[in-house]
Protein backbone atom coordinates (compact mmCIF):
# COMPACT_ATOMS: atom_id res chain seq x y z
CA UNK A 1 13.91 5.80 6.40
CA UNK A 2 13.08 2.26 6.77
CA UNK A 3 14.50 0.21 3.86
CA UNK A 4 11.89 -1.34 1.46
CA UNK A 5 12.07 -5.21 0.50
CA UNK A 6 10.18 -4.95 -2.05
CA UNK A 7 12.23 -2.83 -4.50
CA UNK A 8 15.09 -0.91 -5.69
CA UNK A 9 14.08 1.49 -2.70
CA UNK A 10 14.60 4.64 -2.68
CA UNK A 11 17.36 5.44 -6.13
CA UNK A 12 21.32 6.63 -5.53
CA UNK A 13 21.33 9.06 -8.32
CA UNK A 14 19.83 12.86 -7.46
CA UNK A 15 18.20 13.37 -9.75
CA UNK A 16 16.11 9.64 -9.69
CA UNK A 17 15.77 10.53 -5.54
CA UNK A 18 14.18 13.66 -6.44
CA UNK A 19 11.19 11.85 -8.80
CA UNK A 20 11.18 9.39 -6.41
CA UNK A 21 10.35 11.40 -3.47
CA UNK A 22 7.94 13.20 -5.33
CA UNK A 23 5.75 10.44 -6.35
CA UNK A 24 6.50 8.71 -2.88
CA UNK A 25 4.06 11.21 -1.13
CA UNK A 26 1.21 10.23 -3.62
CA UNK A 27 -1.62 9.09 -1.39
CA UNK A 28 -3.86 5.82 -1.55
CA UNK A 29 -6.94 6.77 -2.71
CA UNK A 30 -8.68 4.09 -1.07
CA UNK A 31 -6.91 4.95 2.08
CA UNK A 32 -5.90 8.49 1.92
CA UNK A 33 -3.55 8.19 5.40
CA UNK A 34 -1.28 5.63 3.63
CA UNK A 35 1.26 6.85 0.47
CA UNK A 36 2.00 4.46 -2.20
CA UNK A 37 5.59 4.50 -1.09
CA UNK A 38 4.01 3.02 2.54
CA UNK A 39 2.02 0.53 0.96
CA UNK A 40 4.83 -0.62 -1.30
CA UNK A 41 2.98 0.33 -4.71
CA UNK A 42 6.15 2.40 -5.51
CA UNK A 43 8.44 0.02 -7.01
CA UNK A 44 11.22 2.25 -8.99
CA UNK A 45 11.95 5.67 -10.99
CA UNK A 46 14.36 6.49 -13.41
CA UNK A 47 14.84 9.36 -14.70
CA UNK A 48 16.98 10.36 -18.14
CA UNK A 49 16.87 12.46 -21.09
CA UNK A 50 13.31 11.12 -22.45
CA UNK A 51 11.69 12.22 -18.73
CA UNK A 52 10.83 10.09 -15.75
CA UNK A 53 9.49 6.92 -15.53
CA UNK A 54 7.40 4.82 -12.77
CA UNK A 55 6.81 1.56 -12.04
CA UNK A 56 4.23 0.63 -9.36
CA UNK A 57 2.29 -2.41 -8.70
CA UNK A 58 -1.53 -3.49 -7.94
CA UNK A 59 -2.22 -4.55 -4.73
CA UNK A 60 -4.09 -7.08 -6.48
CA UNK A 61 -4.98 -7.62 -10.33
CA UNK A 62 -8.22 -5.21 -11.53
CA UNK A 63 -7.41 -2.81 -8.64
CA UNK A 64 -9.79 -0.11 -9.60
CA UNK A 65 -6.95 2.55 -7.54
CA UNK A 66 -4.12 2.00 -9.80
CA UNK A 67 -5.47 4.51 -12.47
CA UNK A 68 -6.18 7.16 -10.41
CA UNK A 69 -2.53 6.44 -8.79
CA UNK A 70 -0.99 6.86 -12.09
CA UNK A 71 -2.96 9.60 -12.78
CA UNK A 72 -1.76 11.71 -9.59
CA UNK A 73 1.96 10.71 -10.21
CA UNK A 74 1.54 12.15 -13.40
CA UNK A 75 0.26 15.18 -11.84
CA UNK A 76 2.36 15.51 -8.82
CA UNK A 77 5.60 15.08 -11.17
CA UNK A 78 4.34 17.69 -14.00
CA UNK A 79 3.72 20.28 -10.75
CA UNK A 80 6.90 19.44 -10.10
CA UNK A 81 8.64 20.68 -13.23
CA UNK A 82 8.60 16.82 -14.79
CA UNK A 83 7.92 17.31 -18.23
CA UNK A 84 7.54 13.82 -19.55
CA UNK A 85 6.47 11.23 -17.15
CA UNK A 86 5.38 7.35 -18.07
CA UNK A 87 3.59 5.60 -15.19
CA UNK A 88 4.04 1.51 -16.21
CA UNK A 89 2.21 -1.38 -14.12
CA UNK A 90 4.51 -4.00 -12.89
CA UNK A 91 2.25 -7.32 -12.22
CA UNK A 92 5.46 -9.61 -11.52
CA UNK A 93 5.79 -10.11 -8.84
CA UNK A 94 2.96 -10.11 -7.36
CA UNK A 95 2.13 -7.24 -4.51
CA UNK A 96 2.45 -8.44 -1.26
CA UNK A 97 1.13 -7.20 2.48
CA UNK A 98 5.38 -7.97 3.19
CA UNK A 99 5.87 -4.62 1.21
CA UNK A 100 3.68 -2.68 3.22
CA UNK A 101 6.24 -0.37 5.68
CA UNK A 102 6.22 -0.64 9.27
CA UNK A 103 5.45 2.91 9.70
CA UNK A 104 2.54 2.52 6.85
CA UNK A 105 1.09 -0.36 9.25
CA UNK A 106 1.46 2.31 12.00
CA UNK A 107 -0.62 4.88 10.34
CA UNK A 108 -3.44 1.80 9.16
CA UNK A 109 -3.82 1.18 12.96
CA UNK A 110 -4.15 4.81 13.96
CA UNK A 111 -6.71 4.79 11.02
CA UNK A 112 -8.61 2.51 12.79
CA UNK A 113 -7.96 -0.26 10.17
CA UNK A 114 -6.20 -3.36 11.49
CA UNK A 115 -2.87 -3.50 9.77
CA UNK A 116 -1.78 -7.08 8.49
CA UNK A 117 -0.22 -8.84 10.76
CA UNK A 118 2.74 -11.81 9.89
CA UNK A 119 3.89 -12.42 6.45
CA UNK A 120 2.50 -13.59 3.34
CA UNK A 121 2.24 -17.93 3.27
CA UNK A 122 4.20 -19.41 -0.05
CA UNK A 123 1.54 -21.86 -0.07
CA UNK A 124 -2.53 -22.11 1.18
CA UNK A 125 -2.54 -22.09 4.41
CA UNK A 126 -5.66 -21.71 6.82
CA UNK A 127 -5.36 -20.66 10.04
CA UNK A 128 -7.88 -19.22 12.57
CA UNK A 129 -6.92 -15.67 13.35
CA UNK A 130 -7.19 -13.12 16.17
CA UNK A 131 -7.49 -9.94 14.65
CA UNK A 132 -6.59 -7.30 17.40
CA UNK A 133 -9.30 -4.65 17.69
CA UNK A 134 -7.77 -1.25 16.30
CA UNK A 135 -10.12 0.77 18.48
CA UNK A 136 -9.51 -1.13 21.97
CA UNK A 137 -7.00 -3.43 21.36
CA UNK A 138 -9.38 -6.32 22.03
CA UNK A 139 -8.34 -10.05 20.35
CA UNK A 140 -12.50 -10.71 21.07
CA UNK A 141 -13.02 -10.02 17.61
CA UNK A 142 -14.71 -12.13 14.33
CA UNK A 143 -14.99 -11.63 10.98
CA UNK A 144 -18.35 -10.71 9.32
CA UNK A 145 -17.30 -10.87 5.50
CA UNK A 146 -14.22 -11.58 3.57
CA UNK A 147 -14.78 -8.51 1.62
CA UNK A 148 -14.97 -5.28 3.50
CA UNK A 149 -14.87 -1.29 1.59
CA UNK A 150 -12.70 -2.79 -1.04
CA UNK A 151 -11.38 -6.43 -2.13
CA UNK A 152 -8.10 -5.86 0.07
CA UNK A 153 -9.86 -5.52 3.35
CA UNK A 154 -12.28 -7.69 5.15
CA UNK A 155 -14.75 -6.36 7.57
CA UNK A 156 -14.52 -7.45 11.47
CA UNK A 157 -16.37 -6.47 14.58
CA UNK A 158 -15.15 -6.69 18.11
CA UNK A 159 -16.96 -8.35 20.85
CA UNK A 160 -15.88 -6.22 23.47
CA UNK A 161 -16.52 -2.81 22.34
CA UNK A 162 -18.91 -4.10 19.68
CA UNK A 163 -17.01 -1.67 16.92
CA UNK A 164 -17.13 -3.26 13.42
CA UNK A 165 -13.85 -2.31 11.35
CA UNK A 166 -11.67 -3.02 7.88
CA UNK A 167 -8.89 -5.29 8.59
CA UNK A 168 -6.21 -5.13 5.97
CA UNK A 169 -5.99 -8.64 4.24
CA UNK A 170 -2.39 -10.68 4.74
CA UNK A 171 -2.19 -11.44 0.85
C-alpha cells in the first residue's frame, strides 16, 4: 500500500487499522470507482473507549459529497460492529489533488476521467495545458468549460476522436 502524504496514513494500533480500513473502502459518491482513502478525503481514525472517530476533508469548501460521505462511514462502521462513530470535517489544510493516490489516478483514467496531472502551484500560476485524452490518449484536446459534472472537474473534448470528457482539476 502506497503511503499517503497527506495524513497520518493508515494507524499502527489494531484496533485504529481496523476502523480505518473500514471507512477506507467508502466510495466517492460523485465518482463511485474512486474510495475516499484514494482521493485522500480520509485523513485519520482513532478509536478508544467513547467509539471511533473520523476526520476527512472537502475536496473543496461547500462540497455537496461530504455529507453523504459521513453519512456512509457512519454506516459502514455501525455494520461493522462500531457502536459510536463521530465523522468531523477537517478544512485545514486545505485538500489537495497531491493527496489523491497513484493507484486512485489509475482508476480516474480507466474511468475515462483525466486524472490530475503535476502538483498543486503554492502560488497562481497560469499555464496552458495538454490534457491527455483518457479515451485515446490524444494531447489534441481543449477545454470547453471550467466547470464540468461537479466544481472539481472541468469538461474537455478531444480533437482527434472528438470525445468530450471530465478532467479532474489540479487544485
Amino acid at each position: 500500500m502506497e503511503s499517503p502524504v497527506y495524513a497520518e496514513g493508515r494507524p499502527a494500533s489494531p484496533a485504529a487499522a481496523a476502523a480505518w480500513d473500514v471507512a477506507a473502502m467508502v466510495c466517492d459518491p460523485e465518482i463511485p470507482v474512486l474510495t475516499i482513502e484514494d482521493l485522500g478525503v480520509l485523513r485519520h481514525v482513532e478509536v478508544s473507549d467513547a467509539g471511533v472517530q473520523v476526520a476527512i476533508t472537502p475536496t473543496y469548501s461547500g462540497c455537496p459529497a461530504m455529507d453523504a460521505i459521513r453519512q456512509d462511514i457512519t454506516a459502514a462502521l455501525g455494520a461493522a460492529g462500531y457502536s459510536s462513530v463521530r465523522v468531523s470535517l477537517e478544512l485545514a489544510p486545505a485538500w489537495t489533488t497531491d493527496w489523491m493516490s497513484s493507484a486512485g489516478k489509475a482508476k480516474l483514467d480507466a474511468y475515462g476521467i483525466a486524472a490530475p496531472s503535476g502538483r498543486a502551484a503554492a502560488g497562481p500560476v497560469r499555464v496552458g495545458l495538454s490534457v491527455k485524452c483518457p479515451q485515446c490518449s490524444s494531447l489534441n484536446t481543449r477545454e470547453l468549460t471550467r466547470f464540468g459534472s461537479t466544481s472539481c472537474k472541468a469538461l474537455w473534448v478531444c480533437g482527434d476522436c472528438r470525445e468530450p470528457f471530465d478532467y479532474f482539476k489540479v487544485l
